[in-house]
PDB file of N, CA and C in Angstrom:
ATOM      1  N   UNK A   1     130.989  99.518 116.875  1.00  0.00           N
ATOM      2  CA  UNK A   1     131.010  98.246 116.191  1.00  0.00           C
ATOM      3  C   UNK A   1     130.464  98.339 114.771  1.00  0.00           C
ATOM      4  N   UNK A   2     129.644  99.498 114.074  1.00  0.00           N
ATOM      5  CA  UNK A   2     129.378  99.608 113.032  1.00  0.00           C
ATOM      6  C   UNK A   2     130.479  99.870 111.737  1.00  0.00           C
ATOM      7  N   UNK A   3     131.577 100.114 112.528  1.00  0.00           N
ATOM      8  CA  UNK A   3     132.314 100.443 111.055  1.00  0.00           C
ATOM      9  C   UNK A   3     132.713  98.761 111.024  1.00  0.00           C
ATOM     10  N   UNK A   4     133.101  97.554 112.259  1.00  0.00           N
ATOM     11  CA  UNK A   4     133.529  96.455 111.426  1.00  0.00           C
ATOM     12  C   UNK A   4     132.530  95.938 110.848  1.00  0.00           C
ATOM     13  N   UNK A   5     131.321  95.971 111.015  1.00  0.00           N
ATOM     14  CA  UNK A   5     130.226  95.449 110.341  1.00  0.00           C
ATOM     15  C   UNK A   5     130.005  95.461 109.258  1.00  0.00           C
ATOM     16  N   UNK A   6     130.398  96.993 108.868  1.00  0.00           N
ATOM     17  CA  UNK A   6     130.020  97.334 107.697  1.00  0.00           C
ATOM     18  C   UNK A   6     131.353  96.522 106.889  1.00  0.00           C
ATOM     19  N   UNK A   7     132.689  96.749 107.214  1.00  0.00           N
ATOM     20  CA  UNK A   7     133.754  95.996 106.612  1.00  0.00           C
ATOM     21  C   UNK A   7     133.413  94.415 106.136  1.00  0.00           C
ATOM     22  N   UNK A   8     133.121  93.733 106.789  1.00  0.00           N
ATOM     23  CA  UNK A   8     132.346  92.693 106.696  1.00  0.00           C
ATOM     24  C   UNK A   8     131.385  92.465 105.449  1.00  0.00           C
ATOM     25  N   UNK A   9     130.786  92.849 105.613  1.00  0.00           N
ATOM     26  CA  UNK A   9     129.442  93.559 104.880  1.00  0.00           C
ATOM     27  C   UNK A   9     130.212  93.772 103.146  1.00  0.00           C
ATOM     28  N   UNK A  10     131.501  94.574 103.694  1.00  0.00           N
ATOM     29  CA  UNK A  10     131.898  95.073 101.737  1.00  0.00           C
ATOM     30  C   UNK A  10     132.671  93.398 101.519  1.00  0.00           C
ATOM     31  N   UNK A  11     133.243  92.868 102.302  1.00  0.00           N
ATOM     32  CA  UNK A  11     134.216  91.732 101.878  1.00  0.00           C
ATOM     33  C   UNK A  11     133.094  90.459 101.360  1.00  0.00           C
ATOM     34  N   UNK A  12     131.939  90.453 101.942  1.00  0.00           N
ATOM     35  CA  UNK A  12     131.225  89.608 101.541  1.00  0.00           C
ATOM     36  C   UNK A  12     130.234  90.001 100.122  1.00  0.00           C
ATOM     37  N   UNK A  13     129.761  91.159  99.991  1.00  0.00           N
ATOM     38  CA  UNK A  13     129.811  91.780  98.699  1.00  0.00           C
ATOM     39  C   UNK A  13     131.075  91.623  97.619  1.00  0.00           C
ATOM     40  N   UNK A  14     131.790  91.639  97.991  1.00  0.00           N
ATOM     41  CA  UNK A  14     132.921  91.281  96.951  1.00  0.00           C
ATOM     42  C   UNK A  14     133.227  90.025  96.368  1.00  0.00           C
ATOM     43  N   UNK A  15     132.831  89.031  97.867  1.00  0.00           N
ATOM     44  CA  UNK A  15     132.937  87.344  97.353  1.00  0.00           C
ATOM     45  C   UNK A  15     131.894  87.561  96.597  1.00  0.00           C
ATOM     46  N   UNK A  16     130.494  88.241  96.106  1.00  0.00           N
ATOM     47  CA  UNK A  16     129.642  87.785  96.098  1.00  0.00           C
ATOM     48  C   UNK A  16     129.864  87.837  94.343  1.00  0.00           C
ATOM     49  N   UNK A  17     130.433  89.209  94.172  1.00  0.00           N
ATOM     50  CA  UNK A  17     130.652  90.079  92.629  1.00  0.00           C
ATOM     51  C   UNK A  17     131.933  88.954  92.205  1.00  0.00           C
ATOM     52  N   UNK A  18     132.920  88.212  93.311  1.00  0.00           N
ATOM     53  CA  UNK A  18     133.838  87.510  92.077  1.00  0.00           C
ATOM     54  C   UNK A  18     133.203  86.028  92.115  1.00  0.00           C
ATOM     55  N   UNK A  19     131.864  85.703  92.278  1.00  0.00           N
ATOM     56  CA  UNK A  19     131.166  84.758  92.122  1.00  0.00           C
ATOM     57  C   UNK A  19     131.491  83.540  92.906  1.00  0.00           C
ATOM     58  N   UNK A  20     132.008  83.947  94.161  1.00  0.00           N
ATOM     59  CA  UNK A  20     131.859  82.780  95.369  1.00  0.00           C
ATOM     60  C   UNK A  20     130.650  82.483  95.742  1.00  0.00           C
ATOM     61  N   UNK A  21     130.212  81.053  96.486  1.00  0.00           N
ATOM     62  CA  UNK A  21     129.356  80.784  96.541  1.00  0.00           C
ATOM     63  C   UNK A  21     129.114  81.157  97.924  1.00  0.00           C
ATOM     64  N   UNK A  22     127.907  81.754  98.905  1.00  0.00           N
ATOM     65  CA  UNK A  22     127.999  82.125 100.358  1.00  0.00           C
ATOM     66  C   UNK A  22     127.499  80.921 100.555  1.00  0.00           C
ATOM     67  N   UNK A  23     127.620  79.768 101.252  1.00  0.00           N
ATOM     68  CA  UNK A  23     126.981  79.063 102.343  1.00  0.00           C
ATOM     69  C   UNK A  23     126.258  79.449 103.612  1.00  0.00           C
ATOM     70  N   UNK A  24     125.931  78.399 104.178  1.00  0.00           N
ATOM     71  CA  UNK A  24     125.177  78.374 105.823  1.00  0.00           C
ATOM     72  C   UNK A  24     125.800  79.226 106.535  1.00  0.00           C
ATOM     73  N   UNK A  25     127.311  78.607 106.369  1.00  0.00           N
ATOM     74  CA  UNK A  25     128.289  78.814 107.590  1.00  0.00           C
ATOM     75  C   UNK A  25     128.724  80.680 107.098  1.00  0.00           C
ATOM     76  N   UNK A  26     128.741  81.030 106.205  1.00  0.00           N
ATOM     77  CA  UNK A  26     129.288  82.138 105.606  1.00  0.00           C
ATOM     78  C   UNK A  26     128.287  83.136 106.074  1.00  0.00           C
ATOM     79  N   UNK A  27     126.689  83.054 106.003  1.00  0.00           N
ATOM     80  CA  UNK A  27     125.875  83.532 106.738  1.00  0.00           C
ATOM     81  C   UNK A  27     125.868  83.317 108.054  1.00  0.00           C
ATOM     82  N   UNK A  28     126.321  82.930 108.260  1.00  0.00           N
ATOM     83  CA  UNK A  28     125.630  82.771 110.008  1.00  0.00           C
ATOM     84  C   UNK A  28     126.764  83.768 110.717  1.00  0.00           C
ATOM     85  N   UNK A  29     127.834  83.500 110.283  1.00  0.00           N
ATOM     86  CA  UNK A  29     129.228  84.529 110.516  1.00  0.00           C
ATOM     87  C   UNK A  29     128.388  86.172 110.648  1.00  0.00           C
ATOM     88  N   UNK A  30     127.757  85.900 109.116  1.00  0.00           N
ATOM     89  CA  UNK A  30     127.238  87.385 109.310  1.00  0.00           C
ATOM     90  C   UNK A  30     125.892  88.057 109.932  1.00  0.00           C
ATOM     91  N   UNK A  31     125.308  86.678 110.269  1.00  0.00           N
ATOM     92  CA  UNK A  31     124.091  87.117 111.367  1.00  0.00           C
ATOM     93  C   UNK A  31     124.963  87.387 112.646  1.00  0.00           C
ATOM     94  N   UNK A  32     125.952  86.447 112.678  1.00  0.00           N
ATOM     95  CA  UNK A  32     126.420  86.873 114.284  1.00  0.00           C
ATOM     96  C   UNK A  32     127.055  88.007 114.282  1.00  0.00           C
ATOM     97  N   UNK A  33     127.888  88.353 113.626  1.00  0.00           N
ATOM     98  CA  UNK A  33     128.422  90.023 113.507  1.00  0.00           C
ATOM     99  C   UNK A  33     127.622  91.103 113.367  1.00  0.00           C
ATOM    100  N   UNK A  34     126.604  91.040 112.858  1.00  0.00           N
ATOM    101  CA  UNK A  34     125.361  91.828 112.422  1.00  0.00           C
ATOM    102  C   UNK A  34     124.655  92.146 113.748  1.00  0.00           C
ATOM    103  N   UNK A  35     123.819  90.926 114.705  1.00  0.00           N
ATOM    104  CA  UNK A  35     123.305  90.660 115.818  1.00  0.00           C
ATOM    105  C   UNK A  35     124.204  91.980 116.537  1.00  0.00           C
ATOM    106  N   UNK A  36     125.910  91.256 116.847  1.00  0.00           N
ATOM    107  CA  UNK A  36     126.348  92.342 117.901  1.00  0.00           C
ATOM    108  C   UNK A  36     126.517  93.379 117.564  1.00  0.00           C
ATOM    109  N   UNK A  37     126.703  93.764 116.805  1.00  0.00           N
ATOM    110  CA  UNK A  37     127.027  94.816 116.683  1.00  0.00           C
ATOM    111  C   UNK A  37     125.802  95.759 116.555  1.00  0.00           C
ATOM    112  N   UNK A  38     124.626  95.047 116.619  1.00  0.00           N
ATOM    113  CA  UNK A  38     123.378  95.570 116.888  1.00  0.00           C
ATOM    114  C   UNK A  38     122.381  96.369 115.894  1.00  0.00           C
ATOM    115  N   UNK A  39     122.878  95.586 114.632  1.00  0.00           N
ATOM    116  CA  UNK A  39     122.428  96.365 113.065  1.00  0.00           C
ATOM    117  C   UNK A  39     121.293  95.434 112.889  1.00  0.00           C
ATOM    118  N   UNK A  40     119.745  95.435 113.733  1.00  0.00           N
ATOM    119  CA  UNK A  40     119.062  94.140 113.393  1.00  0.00           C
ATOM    120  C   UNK A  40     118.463  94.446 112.389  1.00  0.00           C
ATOM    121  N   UNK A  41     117.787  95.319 111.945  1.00  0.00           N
ATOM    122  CA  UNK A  41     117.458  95.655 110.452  1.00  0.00           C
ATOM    123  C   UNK A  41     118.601  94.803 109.388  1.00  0.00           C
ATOM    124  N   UNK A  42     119.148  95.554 109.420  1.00  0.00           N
ATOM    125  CA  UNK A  42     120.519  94.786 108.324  1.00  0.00           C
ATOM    126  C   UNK A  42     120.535  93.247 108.459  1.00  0.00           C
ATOM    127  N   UNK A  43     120.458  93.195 109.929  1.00  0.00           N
ATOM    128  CA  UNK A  43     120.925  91.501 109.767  1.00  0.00           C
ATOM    129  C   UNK A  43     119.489  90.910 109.260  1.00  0.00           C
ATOM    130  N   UNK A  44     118.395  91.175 109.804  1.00  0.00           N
ATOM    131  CA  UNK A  44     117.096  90.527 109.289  1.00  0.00           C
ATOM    132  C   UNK A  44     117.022  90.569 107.650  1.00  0.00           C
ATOM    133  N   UNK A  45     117.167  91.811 107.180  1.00  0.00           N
ATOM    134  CA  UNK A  45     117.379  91.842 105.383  1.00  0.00           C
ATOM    135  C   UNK A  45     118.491  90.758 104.798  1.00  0.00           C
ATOM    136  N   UNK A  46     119.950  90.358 105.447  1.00  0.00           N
ATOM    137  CA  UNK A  46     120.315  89.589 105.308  1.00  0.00           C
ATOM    138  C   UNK A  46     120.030  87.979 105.435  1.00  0.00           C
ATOM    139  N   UNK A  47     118.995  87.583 106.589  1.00  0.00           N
ATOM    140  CA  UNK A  47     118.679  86.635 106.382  1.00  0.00           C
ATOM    141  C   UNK A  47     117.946  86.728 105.497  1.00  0.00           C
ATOM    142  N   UNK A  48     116.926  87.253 104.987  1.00  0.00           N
ATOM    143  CA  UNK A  48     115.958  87.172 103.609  1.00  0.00           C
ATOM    144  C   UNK A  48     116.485  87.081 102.537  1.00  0.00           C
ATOM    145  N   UNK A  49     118.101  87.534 102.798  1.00  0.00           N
ATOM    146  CA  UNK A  49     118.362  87.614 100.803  1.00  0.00           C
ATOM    147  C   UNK A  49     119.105  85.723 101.051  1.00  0.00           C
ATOM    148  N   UNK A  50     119.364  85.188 102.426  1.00  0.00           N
ATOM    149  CA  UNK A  50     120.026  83.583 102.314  1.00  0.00           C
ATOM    150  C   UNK A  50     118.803  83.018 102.172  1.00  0.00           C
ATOM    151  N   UNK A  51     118.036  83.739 102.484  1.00  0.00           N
ATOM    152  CA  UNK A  51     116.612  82.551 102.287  1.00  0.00           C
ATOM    153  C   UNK A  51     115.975  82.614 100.365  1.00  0.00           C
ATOM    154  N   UNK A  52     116.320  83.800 100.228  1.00  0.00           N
ATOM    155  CA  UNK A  52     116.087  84.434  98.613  1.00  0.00           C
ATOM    156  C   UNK A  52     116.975  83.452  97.804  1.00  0.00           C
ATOM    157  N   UNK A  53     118.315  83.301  98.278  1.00  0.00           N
ATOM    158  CA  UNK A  53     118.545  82.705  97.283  1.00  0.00           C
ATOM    159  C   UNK A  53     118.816  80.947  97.563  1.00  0.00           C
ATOM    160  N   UNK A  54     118.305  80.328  98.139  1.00  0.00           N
ATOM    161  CA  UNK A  54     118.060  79.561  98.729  1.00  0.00           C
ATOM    162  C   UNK A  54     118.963  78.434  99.254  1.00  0.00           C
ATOM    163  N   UNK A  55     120.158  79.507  99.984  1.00  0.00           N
ATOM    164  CA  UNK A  55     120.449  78.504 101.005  1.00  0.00           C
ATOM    165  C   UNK A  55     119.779  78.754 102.573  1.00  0.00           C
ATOM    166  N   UNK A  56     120.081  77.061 102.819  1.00  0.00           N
ATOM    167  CA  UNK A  56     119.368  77.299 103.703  1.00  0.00           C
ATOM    168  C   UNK A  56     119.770  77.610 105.064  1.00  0.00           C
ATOM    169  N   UNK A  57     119.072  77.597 105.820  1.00  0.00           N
ATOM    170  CA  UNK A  57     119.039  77.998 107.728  1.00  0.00           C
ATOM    171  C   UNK A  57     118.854  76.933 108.662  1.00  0.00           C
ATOM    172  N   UNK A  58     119.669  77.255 108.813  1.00  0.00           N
ATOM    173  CA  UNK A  58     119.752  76.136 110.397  1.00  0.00           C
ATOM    174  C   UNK A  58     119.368  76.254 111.227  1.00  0.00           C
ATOM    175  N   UNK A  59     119.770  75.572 112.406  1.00  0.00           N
ATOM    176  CA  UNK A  59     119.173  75.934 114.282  1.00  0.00           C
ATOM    177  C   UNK A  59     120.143  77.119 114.122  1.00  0.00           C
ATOM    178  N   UNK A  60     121.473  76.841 113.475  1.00  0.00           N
ATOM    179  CA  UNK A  60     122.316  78.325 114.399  1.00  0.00           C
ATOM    180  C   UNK A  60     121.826  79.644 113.600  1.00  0.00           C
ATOM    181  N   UNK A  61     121.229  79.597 112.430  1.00  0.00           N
ATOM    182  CA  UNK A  61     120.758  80.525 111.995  1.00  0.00           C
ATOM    183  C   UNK A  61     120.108  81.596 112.560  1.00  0.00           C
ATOM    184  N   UNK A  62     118.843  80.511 113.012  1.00  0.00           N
ATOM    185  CA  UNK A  62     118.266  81.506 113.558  1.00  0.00           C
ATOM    186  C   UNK A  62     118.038  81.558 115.345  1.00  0.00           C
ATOM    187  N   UNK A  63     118.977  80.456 115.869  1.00  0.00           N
ATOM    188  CA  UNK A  63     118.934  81.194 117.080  1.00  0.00           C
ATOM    189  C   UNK A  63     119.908  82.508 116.996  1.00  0.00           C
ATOM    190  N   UNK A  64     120.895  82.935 116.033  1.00  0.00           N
ATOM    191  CA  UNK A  64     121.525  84.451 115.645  1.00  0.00           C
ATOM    192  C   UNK A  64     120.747  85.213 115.462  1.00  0.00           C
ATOM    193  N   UNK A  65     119.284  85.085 114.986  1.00  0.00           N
ATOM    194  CA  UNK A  65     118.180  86.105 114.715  1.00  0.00           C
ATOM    195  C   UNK A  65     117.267  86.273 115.800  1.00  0.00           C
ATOM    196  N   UNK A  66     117.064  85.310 116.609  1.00  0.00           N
ATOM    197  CA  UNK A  66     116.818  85.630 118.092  1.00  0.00           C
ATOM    198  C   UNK A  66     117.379  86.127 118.940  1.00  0.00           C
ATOM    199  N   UNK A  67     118.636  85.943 118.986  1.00  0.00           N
ATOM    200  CA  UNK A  67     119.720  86.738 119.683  1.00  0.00           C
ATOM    201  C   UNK A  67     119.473  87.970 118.975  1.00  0.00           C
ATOM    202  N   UNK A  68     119.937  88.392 118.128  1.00  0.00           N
ATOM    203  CA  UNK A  68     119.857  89.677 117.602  1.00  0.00           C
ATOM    204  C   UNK A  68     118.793  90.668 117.853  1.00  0.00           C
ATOM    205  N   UNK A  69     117.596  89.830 118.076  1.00  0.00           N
ATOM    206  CA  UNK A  69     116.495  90.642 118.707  1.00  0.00           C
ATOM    207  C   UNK A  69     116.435  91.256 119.958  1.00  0.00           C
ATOM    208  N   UNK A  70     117.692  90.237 120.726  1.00  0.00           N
ATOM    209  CA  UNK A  70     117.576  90.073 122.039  1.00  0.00           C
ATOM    210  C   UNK A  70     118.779  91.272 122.503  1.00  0.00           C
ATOM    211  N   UNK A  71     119.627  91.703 121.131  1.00  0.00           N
ATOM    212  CA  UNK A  71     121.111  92.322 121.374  1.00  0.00           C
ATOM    213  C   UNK A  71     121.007  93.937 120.981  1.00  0.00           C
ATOM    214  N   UNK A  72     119.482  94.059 120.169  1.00  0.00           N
ATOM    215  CA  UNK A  72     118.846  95.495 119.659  1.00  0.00           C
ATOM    216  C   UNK A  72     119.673  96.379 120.650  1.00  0.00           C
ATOM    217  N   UNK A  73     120.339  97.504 120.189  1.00  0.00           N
ATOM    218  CA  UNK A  73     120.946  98.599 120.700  1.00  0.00           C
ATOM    219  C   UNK A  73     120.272  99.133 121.710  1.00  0.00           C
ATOM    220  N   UNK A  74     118.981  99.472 121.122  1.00  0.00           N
ATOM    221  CA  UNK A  74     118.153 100.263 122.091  1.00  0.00           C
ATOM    222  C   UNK A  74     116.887  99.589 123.317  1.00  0.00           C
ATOM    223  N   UNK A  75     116.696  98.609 122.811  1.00  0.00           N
ATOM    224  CA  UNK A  75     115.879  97.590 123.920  1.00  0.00           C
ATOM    225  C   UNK A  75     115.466  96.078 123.038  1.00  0.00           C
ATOM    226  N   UNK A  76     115.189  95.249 123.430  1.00  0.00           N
ATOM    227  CA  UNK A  76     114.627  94.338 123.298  1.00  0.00           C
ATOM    228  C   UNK A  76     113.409  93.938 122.524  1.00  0.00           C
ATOM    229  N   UNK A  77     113.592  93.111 121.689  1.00  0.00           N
ATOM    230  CA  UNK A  77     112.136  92.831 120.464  1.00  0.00           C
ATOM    231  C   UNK A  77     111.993  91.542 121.111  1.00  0.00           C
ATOM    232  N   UNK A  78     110.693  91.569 122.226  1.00  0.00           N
ATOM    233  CA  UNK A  78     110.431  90.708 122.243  1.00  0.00           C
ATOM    234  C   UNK A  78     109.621  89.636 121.515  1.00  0.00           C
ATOM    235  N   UNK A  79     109.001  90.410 120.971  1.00  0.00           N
ATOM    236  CA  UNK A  79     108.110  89.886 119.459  1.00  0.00           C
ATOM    237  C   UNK A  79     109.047  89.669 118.549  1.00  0.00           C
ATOM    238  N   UNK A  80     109.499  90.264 118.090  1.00  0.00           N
ATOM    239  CA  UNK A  80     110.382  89.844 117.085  1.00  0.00           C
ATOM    240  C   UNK A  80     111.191  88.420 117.397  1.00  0.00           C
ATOM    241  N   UNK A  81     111.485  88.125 118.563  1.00  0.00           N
ATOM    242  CA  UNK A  81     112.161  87.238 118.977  1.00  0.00           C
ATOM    243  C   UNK A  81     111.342  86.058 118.714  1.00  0.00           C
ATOM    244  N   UNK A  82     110.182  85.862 119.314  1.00  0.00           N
ATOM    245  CA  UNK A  82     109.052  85.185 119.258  1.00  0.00           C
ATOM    246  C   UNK A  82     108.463  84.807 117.824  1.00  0.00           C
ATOM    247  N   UNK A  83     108.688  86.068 117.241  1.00  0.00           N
ATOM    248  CA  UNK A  83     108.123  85.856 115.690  1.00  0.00           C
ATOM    249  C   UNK A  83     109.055  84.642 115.166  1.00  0.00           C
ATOM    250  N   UNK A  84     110.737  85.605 115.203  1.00  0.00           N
ATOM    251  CA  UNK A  84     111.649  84.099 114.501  1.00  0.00           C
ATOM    252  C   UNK A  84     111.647  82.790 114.962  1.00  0.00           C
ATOM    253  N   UNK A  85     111.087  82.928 116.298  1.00  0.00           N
ATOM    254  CA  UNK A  85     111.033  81.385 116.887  1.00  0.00           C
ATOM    255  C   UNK A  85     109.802  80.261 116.128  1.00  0.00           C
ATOM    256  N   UNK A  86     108.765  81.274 115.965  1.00  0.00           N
ATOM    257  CA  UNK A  86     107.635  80.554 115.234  1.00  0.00           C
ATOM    258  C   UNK A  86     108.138  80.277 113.606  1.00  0.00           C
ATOM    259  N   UNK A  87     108.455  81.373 113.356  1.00  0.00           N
ATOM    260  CA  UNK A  87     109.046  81.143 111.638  1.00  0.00           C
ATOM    261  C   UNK A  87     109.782  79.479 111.606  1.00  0.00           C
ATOM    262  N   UNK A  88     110.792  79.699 112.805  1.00  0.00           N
ATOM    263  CA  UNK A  88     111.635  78.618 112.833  1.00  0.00           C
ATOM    264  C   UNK A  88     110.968  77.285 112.966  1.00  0.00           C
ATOM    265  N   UNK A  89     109.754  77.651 113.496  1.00  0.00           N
ATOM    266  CA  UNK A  89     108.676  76.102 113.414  1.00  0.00           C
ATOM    267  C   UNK A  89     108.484  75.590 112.642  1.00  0.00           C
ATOM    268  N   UNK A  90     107.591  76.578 112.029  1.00  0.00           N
ATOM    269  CA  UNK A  90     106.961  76.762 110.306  1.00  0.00           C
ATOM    270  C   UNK A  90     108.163  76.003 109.796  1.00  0.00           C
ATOM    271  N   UNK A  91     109.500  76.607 109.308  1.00  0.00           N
ATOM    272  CA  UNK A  91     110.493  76.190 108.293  1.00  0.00           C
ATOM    273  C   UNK A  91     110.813  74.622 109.132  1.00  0.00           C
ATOM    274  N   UNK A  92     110.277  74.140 110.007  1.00  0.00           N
ATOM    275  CA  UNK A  92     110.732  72.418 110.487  1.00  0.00           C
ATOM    276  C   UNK A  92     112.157  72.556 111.231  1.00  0.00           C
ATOM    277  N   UNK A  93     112.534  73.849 111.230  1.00  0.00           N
ATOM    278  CA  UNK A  93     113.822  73.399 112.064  1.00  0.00           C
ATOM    279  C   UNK A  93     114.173  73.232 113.477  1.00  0.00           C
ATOM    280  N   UNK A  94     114.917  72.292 114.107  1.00  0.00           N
ATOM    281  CA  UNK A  94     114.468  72.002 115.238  1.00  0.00           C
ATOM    282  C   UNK A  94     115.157  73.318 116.058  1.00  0.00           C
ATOM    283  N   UNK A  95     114.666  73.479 117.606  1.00  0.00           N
ATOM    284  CA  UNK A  95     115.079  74.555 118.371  1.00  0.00           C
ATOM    285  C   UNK A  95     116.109  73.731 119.331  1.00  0.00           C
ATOM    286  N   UNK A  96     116.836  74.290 119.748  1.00  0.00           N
ATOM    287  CA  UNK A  96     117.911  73.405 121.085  1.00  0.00           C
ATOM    288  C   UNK A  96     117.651  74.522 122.286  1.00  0.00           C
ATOM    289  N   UNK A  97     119.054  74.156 122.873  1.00  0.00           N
ATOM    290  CA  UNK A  97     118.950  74.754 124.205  1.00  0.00           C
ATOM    291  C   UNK A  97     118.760  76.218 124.432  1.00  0.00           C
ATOM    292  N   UNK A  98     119.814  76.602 123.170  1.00  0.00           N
ATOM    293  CA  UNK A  98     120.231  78.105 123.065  1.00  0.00           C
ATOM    294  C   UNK A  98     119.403  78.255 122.075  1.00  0.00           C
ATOM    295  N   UNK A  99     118.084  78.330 121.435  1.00  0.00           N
ATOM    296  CA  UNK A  99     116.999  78.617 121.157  1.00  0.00           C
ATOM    297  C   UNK A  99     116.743  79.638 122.442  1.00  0.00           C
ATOM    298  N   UNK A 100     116.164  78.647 123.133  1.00  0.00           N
ATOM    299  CA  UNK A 100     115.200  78.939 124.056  1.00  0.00           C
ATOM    300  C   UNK A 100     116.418  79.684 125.150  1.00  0.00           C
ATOM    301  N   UNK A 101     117.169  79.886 125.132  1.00  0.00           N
ATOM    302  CA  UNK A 101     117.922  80.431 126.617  1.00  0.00           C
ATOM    303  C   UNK A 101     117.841  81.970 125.727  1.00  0.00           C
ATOM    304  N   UNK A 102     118.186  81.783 124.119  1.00  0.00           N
ATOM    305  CA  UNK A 102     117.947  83.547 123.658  1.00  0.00           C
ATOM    306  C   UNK A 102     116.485  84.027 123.798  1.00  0.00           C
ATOM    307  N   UNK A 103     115.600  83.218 123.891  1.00  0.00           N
ATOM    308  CA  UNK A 103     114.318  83.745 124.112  1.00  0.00           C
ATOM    309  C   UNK A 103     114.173  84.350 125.180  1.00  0.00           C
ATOM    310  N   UNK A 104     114.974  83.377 125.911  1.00  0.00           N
ATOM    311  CA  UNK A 104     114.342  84.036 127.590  1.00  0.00           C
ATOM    312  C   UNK A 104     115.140  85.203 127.658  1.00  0.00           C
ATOM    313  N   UNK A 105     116.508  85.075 127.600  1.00  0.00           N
ATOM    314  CA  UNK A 105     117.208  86.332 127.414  1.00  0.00           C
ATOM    315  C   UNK A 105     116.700  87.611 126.836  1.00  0.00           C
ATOM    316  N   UNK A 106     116.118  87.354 125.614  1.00  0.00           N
ATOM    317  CA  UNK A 106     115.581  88.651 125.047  1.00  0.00           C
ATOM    318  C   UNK A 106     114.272  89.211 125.828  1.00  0.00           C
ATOM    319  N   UNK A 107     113.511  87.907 126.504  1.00  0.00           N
ATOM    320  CA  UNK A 107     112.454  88.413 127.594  1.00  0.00           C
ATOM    321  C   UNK A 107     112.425  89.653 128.913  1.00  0.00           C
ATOM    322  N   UNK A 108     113.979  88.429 129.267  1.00  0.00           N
ATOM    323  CA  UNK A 108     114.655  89.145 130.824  1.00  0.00           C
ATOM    324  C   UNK A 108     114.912  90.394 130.557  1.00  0.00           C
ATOM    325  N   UNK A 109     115.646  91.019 128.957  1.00  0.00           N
ATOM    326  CA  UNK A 109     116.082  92.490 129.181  1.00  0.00           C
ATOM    327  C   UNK A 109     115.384  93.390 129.050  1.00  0.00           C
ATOM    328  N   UNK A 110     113.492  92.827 128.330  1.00  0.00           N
ATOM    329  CA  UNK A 110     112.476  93.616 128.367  1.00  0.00           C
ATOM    330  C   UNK A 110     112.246  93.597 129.695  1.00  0.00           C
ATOM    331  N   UNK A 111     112.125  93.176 130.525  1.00  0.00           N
ATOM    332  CA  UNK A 111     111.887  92.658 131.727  1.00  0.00           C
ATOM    333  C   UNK A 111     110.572  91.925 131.258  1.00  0.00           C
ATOM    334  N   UNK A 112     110.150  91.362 130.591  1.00  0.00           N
ATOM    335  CA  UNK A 112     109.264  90.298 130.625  1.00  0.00           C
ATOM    336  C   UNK A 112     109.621  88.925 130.897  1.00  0.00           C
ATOM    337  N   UNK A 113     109.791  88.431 131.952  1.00  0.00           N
ATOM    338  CA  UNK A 113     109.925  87.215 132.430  1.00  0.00           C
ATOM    339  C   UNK A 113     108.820  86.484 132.654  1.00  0.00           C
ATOM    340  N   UNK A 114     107.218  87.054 132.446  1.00  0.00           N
ATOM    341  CA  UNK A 114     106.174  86.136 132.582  1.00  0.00           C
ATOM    342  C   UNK A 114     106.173  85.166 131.276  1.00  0.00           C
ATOM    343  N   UNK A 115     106.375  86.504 130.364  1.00  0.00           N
ATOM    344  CA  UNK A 115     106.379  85.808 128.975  1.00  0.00           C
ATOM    345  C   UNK A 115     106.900  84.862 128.375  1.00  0.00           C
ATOM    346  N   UNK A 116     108.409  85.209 129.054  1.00  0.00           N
ATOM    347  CA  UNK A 116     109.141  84.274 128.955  1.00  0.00           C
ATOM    348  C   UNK A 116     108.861  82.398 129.362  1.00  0.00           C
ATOM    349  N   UNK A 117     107.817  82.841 130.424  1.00  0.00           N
ATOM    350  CA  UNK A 117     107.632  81.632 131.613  1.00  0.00           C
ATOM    351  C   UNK A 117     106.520  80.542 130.362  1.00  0.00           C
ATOM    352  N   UNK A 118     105.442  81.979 130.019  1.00  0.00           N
ATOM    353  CA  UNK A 118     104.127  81.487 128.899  1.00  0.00           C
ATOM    354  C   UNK A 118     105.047  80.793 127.481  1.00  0.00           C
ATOM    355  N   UNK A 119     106.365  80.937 127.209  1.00  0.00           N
ATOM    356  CA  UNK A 119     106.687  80.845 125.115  1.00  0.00           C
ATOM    357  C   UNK A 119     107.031  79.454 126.270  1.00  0.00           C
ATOM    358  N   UNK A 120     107.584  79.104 127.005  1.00  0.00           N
ATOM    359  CA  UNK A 120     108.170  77.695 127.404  1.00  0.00           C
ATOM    360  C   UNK A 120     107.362  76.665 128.115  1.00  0.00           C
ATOM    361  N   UNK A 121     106.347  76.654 128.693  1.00  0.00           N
ATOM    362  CA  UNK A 121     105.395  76.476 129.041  1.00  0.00           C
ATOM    363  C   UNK A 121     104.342  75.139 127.823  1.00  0.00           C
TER     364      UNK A 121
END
């Protein structure tokens, strides 16, 4: 899945050089492609440069950055997951269902399900 990512990745670099504007929705495309394909480094640097230049983030934003924690190639950030959930406090945005179902998700594949039981609680 890394070579479409990266494709992705050059086409949105290109809107960027013939001076399109990226929106919400234009990011979030690329947190979710990023997430699966399991590039969470990349995708986390990408949310920083939508937050850099200040558009903003939504619920779907960053439940894509929770997921993505939750989709890590090699295991599960459960902290990390936890971290974006708090960030997401901090920034006022509200959490929904699929917030919290990627939390637990990213819990279950650590196998931490207590934890999971303690962030909802």
């Amino acid at each position: 899945q890394a070579a479409p990512w990266r494709a992705l990745v050059e086409v949105f670099e290109r809107m960027k050089r013939e001076g399109v504007f990226a929106n919400t929705r234009t990011y979030n495309i690329l947190l979710s492609a990023g997430g699966e394909a399991g590039e969470l480094e990349a995708t986390l640097a990408l949310f920083d440069r939508m937050q850099a230049e200040g558009v903003p983030a939504d619920t779907t934003s960053y439940n894509l950055l929770i997921s993505a924690h939750g989709n890590d190639r090699f295991q599960s950030d459960v902290q990390g997951a936890l971290q974006v959930l708090a960030r997401m406090e901090r920034a006022g945005v509200a959490a929904n269902v699929t917030t919290y179902n990627n939390v637990i998700s990213a819990c279950a594949k650590a196998g931490q399900v207590e934890r999971a039981r303690g962030t909802l609680a």
